[in-house]
Protein backbone atom coordinates (compact mmCIF):
# COMPACT_ATOMS: atom_id res chain seq x y z
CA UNK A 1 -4.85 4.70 23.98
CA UNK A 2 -1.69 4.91 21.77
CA UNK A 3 -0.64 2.13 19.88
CA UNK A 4 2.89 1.16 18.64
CA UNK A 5 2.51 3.31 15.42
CA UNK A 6 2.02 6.70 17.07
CA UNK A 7 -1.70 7.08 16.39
CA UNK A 8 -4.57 8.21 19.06
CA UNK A 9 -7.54 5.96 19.32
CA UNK A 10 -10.17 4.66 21.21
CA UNK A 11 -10.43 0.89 20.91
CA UNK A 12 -13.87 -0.55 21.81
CA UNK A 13 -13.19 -4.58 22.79
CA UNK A 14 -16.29 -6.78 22.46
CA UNK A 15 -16.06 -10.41 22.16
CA UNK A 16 -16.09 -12.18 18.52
CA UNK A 17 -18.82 -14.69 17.95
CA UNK A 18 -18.42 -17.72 16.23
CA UNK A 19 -20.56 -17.03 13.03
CA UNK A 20 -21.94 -19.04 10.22
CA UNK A 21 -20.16 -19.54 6.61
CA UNK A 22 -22.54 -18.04 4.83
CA UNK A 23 -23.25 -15.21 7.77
CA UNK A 24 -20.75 -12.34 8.33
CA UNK A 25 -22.06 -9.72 10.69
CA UNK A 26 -20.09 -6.46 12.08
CA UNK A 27 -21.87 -5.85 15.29
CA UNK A 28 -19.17 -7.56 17.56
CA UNK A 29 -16.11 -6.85 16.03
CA UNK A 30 -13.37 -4.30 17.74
CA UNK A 31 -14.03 -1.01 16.22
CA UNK A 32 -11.53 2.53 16.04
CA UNK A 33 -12.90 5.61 16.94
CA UNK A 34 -10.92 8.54 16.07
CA UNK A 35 -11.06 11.91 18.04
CA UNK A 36 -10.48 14.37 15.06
CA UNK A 37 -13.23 14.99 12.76
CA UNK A 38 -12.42 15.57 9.09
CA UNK A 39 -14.01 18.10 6.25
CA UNK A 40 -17.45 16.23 4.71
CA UNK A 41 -16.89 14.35 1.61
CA UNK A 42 -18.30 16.02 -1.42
CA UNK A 43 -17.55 13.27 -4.21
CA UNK A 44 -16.35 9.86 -4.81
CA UNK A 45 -13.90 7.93 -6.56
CA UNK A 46 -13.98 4.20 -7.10
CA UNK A 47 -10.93 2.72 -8.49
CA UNK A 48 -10.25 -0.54 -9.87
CA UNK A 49 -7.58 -1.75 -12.23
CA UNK A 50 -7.91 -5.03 -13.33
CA UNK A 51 -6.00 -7.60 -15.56
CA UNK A 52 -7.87 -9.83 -17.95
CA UNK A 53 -11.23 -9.74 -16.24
CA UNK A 54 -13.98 -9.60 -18.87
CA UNK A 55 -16.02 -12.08 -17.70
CA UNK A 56 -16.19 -9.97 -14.34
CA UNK A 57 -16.84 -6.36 -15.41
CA UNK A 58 -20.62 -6.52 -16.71
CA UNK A 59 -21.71 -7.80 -13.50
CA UNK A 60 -19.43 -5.56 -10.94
CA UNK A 61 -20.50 -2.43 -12.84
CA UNK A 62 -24.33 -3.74 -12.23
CA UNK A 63 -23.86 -4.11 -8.21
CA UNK A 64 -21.70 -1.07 -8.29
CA UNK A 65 -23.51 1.28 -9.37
CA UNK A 66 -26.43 0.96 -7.21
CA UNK A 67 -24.38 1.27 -4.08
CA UNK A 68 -22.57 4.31 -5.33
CA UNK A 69 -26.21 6.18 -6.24
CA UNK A 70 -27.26 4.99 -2.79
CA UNK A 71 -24.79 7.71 -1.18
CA UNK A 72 -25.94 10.44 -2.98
CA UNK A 73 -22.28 11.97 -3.72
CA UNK A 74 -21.43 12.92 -7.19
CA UNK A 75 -19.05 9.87 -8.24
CA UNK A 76 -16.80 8.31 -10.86
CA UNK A 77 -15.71 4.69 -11.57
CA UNK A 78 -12.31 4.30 -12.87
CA UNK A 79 -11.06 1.38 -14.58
CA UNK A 80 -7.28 1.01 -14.78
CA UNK A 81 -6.92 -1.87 -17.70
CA UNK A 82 -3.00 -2.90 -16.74
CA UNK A 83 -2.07 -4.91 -19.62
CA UNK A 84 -5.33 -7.40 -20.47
CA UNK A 85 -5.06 -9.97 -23.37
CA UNK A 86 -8.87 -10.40 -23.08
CA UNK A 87 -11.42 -8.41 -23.94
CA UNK A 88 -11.88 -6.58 -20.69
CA UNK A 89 -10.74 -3.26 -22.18
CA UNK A 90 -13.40 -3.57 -24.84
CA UNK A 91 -15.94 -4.25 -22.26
CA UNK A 92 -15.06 -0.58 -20.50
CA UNK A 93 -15.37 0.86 -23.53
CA UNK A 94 -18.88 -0.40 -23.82
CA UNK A 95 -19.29 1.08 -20.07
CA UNK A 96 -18.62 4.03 -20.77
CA UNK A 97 -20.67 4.31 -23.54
CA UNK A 98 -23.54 3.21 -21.64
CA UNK A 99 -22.56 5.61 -18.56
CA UNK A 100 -19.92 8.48 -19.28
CA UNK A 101 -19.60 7.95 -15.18
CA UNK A 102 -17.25 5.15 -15.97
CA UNK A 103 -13.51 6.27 -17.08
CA UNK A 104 -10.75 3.80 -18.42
CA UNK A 105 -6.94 3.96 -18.36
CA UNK A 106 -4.92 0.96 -20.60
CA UNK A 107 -1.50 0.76 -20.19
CA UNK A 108 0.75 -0.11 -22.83
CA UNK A 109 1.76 -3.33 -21.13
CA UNK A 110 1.46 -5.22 -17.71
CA UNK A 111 3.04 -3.01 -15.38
CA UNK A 112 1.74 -4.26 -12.13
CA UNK A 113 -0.69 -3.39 -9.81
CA UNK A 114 1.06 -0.69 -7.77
CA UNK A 115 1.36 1.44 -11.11
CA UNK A 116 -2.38 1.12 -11.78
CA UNK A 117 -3.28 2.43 -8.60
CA UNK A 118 -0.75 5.51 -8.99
CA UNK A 119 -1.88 5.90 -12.32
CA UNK A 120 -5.67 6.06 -10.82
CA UNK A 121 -4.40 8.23 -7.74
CA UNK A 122 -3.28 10.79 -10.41
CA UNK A 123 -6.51 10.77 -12.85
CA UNK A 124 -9.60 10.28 -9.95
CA UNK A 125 -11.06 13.22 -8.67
CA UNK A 126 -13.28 12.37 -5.63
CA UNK A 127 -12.36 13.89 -2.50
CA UNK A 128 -12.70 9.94 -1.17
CA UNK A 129 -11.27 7.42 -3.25
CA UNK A 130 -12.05 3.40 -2.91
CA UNK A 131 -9.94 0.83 -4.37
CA UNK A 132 -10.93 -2.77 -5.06
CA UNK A 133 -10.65 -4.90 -6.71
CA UNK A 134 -12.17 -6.05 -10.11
CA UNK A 135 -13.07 -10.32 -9.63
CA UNK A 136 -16.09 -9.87 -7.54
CA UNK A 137 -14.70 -10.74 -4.17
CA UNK A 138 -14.86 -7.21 -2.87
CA UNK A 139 -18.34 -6.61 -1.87
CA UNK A 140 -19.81 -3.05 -3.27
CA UNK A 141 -22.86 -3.11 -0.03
CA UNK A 142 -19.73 -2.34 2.03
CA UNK A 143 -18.91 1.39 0.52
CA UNK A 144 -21.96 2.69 2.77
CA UNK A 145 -19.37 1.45 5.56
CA UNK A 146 -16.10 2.58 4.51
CA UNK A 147 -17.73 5.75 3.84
CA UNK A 148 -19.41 5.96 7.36
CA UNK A 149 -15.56 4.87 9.09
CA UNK A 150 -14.04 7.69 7.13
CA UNK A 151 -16.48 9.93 8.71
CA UNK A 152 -15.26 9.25 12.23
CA UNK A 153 -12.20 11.31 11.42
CA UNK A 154 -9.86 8.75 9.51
CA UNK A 155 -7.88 9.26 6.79
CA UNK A 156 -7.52 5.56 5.62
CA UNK A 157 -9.64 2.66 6.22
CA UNK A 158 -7.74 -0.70 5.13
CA UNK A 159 -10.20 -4.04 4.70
CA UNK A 160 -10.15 -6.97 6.36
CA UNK A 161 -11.25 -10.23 4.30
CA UNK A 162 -12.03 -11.70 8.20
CA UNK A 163 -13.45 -14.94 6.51
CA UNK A 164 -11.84 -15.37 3.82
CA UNK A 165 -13.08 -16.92 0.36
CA UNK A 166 -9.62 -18.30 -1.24
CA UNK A 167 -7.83 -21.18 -1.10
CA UNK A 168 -5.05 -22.10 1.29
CA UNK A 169 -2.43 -21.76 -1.60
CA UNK A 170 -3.41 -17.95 -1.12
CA UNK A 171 -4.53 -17.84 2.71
CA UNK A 172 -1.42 -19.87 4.14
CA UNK A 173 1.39 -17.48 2.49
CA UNK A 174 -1.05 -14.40 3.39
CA UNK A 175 -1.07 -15.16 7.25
CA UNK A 176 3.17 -15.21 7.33
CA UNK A 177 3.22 -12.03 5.10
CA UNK A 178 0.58 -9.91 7.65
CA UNK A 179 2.15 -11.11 10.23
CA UNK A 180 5.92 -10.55 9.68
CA UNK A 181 4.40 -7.04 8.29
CA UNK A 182 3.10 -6.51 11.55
CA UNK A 183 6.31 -7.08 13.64
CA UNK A 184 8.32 -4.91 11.29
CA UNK A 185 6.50 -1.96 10.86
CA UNK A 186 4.49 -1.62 13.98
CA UNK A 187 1.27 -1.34 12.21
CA UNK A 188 -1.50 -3.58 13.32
CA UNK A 189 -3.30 -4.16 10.59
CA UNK A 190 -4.64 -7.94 10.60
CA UNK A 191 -4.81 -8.02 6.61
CA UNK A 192 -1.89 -5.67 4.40
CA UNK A 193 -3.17 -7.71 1.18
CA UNK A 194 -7.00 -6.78 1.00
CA UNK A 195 -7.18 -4.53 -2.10
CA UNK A 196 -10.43 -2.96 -0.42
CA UNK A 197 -9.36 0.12 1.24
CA UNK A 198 -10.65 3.84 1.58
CA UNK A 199 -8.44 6.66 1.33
CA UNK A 200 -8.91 10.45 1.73
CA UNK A 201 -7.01 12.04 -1.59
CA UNK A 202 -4.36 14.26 0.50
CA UNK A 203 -3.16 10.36 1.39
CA UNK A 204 -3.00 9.44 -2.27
CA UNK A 205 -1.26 12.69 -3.06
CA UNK A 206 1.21 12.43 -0.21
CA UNK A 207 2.38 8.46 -0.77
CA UNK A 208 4.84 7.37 -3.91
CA UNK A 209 3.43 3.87 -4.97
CA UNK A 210 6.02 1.89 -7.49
CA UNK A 211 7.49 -1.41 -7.82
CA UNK A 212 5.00 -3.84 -5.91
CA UNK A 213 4.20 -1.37 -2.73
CA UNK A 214 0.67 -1.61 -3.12
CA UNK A 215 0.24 -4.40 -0.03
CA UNK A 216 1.91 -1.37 1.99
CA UNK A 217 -0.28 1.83 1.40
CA UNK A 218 -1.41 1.76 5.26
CA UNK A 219 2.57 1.22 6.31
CA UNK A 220 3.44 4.38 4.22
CA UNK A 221 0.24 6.54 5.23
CA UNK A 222 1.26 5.90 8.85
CA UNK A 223 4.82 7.24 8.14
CA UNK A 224 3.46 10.68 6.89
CA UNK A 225 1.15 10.63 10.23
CA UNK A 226 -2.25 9.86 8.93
CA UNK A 227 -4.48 7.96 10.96
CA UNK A 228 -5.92 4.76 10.14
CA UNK A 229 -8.77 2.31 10.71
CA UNK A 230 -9.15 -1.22 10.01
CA UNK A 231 -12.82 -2.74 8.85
CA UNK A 232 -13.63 -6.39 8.52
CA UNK A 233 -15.41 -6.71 5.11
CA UNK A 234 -17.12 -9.91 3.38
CA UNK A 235 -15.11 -11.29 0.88
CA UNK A 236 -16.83 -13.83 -1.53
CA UNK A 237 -15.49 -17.00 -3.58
CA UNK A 238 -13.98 -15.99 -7.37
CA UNK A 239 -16.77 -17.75 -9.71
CA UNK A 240 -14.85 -16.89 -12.94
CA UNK A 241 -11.11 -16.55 -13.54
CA UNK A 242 -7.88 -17.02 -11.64
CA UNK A 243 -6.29 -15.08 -9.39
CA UNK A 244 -2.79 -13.59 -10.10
CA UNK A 245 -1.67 -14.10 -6.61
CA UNK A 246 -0.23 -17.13 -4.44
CA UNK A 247 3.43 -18.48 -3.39
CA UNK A 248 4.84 -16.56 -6.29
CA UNK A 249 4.54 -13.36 -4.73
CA UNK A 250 5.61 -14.33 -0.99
CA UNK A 251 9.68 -13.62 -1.80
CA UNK A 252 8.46 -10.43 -3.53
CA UNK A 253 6.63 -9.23 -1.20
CA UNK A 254 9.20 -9.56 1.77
CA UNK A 255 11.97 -8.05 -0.25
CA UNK A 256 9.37 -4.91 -0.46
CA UNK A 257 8.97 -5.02 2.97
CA UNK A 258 12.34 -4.30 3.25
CA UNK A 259 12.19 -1.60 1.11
CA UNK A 260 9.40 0.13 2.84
CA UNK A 261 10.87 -0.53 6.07
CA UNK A 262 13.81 1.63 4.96
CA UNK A 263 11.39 4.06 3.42
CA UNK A 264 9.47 4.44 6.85
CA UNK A 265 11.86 4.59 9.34
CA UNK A 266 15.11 5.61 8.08
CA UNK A 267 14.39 7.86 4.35
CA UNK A 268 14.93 10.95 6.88
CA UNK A 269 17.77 9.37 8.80
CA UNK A 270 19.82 7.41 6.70
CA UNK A 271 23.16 7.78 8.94
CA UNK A 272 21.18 5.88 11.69
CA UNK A 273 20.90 2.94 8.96
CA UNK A 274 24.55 3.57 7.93
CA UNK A 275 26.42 5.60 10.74
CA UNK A 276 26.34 2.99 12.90
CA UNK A 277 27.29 -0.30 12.24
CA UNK A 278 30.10 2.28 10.24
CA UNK A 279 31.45 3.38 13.77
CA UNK A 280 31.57 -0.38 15.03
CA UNK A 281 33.37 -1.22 12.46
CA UNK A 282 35.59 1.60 12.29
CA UNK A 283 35.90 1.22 16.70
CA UNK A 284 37.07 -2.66 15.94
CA UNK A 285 39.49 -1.45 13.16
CA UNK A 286 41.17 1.01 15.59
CA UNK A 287 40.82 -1.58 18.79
CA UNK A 288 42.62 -4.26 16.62
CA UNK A 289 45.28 -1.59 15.29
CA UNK A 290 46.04 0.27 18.65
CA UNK A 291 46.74 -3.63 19.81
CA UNK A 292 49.02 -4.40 16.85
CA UNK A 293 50.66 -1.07 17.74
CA UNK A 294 51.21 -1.74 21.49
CA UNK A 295 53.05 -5.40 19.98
CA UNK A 296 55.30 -3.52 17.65
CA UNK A 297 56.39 -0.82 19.40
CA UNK A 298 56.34 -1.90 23.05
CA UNK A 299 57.15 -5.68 22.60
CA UNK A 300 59.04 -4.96 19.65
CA UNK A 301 57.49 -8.08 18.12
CA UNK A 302 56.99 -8.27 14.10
CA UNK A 303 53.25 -7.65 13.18
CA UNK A 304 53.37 -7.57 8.98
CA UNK A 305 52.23 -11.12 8.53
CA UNK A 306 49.79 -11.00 11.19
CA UNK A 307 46.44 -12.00 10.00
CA UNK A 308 44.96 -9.47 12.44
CA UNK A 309 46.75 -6.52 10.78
CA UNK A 310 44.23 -7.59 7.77
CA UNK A 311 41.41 -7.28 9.44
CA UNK A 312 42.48 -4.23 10.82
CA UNK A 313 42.91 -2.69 7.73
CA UNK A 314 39.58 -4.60 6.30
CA UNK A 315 37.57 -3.33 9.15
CA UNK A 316 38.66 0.15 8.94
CA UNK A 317 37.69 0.58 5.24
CA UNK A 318 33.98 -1.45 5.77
CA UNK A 319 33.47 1.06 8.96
CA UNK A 320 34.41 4.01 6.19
CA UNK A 321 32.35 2.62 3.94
CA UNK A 322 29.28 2.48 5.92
CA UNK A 323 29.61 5.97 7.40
CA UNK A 324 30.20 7.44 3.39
CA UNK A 325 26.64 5.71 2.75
CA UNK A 326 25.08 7.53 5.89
CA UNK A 327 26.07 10.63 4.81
CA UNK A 328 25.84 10.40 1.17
CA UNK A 329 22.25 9.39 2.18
CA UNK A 330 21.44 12.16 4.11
CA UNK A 331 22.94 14.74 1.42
CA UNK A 332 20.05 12.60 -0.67
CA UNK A 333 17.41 13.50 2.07
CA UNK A 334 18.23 16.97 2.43
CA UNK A 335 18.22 17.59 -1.77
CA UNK A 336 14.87 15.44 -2.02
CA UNK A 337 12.93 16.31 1.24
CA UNK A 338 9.81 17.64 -0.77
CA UNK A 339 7.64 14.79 -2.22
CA UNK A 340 7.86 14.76 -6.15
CA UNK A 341 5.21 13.26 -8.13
CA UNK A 342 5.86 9.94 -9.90
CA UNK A 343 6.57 10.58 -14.47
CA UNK A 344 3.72 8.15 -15.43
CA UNK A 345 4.23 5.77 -17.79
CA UNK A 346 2.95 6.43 -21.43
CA UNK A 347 -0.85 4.94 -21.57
CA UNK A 348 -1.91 3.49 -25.01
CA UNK A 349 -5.16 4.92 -24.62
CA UNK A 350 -8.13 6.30 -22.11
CA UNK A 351 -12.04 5.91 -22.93
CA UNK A 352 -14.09 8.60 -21.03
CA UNK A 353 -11.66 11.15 -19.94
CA UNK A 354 -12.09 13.88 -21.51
CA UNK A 355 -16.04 14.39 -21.74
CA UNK A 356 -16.83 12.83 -17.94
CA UNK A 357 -19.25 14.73 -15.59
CA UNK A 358 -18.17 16.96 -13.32
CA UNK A 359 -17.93 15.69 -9.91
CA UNK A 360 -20.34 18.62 -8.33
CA UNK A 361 -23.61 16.75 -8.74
CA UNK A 362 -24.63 12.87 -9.12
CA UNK A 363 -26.39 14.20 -12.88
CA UNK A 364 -25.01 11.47 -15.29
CA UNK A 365 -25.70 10.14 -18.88
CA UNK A 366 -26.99 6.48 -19.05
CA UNK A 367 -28.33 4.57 -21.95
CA UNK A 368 -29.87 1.52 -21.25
């Protein structure tokens, strides 16, 4: 079938079984199958930047790693430290020390999430690249899976925290954001906000992440015609820390929306954005004027102080204005068609990035 975003798939409906809290089982749930195979993956990226998460680390490197070795592709782990006042950086250090598998990037300051994860787009090198998250909520057992749902032929497989671990300060502002994401951008995607996602690195090369876009990496893979997959994931309680998210972020994140909205549909057609409420305008301006016209000249009646002669005059110059913007906009397009990386932003430093293994075999040095 084709769904609303342009994609080809085969959807496979089984029903949904109530299950158990502590239970979260795959079997039943709808699954994509694509019809285009894609090249093998030879190596693997996991990348995670994180925010004052030290007492974290130490125990998501030790269920990481097992899971990564378990796939038998050469891989890296790469930390992305975006501004932590704890000792988290410190504690990647000592990672890397222990296993030159693990790289770290510190920024300078806290510049958000989406400009950790296009830093990390620009340093990893695996030909699949995994994003999560750093608290322990994302699950490492479900790489195997992303991995095999790549292998059907998609380019980017988006999580799905199905149940849940959070509280309804973070759940409640969640379910209005996915689903006024949905009815905007015709992606149907049950969950834009789960960090957990797999992409294929022409998708990380070929999508501009800045501001706060990170919720909408599957909206702007879908515009550059990549095909996408959805896959329900367990998602477990935080047990030390506090999350960063909440109501805080709702406002933000619709005000992006906007943004990518514009970005998806319209960056190549800005006079359809602009053109046309310019002609409307423009159509009442010369409606209302060819009227005032007919008064003076046929009914010879004065029109000067007419309040519609105003808005004559007002509409004419909005309608202008609006049609300027619509083609100034697509003089923009036409300059800036080509997609130019992003200047990154100075790091203060990087531990492991110049003496880490080459991504050709899963050889590694660990010290216990």
């Amino acid at each position: 079938m084709r769904t609303s975003v342009g994609v080809d798939i085969i959807m496979v409906q089984t029903a949904i079984q109530p299950l158990p809290p502590q239970t979260v089982s795959f079997a039943t749930v709808p699954r994509l199958v694509a019809d285009i195979h894609q090249d093998p993956l030879r190596s693997l990226t996991v990348l995670i930047p994180i925010m004052n998460e030290e007492g974290n680390l130490p125990d998501l490197y030790d269920a990481l790693i097992p899971e990564l070795e378990a796939t038998h592709l050469p891989f890296e782990v790469l930390f992305v430290d975006d501004g932590s006042s704890d000792r988290s950086w410190e504690i990647i250090q000592d990672l890397n020390t222990r296993d030159n598998r693990v790289i770290g990037l510190r920024h300078r300051r806290n510049f958000g999430k989406a400009q950790g994860l296009s830093h990390g787009f620009a340093a990893a090198r695996g030909d699949l690249i995994i994003t999560m998250d750093g608290d322990l909520q994302d699950d490492p057992k479900e790489i195997s899976r992303f991995l095999a749902t790549i292998d059907e032929g998609y380019d980017l497989v988006s999580g799905w925290k199905q149940r849940r671990q959070d509280p309804l300060g973070k759940t409640f502002p969640s379910k209005i954001f996915n689903w006024t994401v949905r009815k905007s951008t015709g992606v149907q995607l049950h969950d834009f906000n789960c960090g957990f996602k797999a992409y294929r690195r022409e998708v990380t090369q070929s999508i501009r992440l800045y501001g706060e876009l990170h919720r909408f990496t599957p909206v702007l893979a879908n515009a550059e015609g990549f095909r996408i997959a959805e896959l329900p994931v367990e998602h477990h309680p935080r047990t030390w820390g506090s999350s960063k998210y909440g109501w805080g972020r709702l406002m933000k994140g619709f005000l992006d929306l906007l943004t990518v909205v514009f970005l998806t549909q319209y960056r190549q057609r800005p006079m359809h954005l602009f053109g046309l409420p310019g002609i409307v305008f423009m159509a009442l301006g010369g409606l209302a004027g060819f009227w005032l016209a007919i008064e003076k000249f046929i009914n010879h009646e004065a029109i000067g102080s007419r309040p519609l002669l105003m808005l004559a005059v007002l509409l004419m110059v909005i309608g202008t204005q609006f049609f300027g913007l619509g083609l100034l906009g697509e003089y923009l397009s036409f300059g800036n068609n080509a997609p130019q990386p992003d200047k990154l932003m100075p790091l203060r430093e990087t531990t492991g990035l110049g003496n880490r293994p080459q991504l050709t075999s899963s050889e590694a040095t660990t010290t216990p």
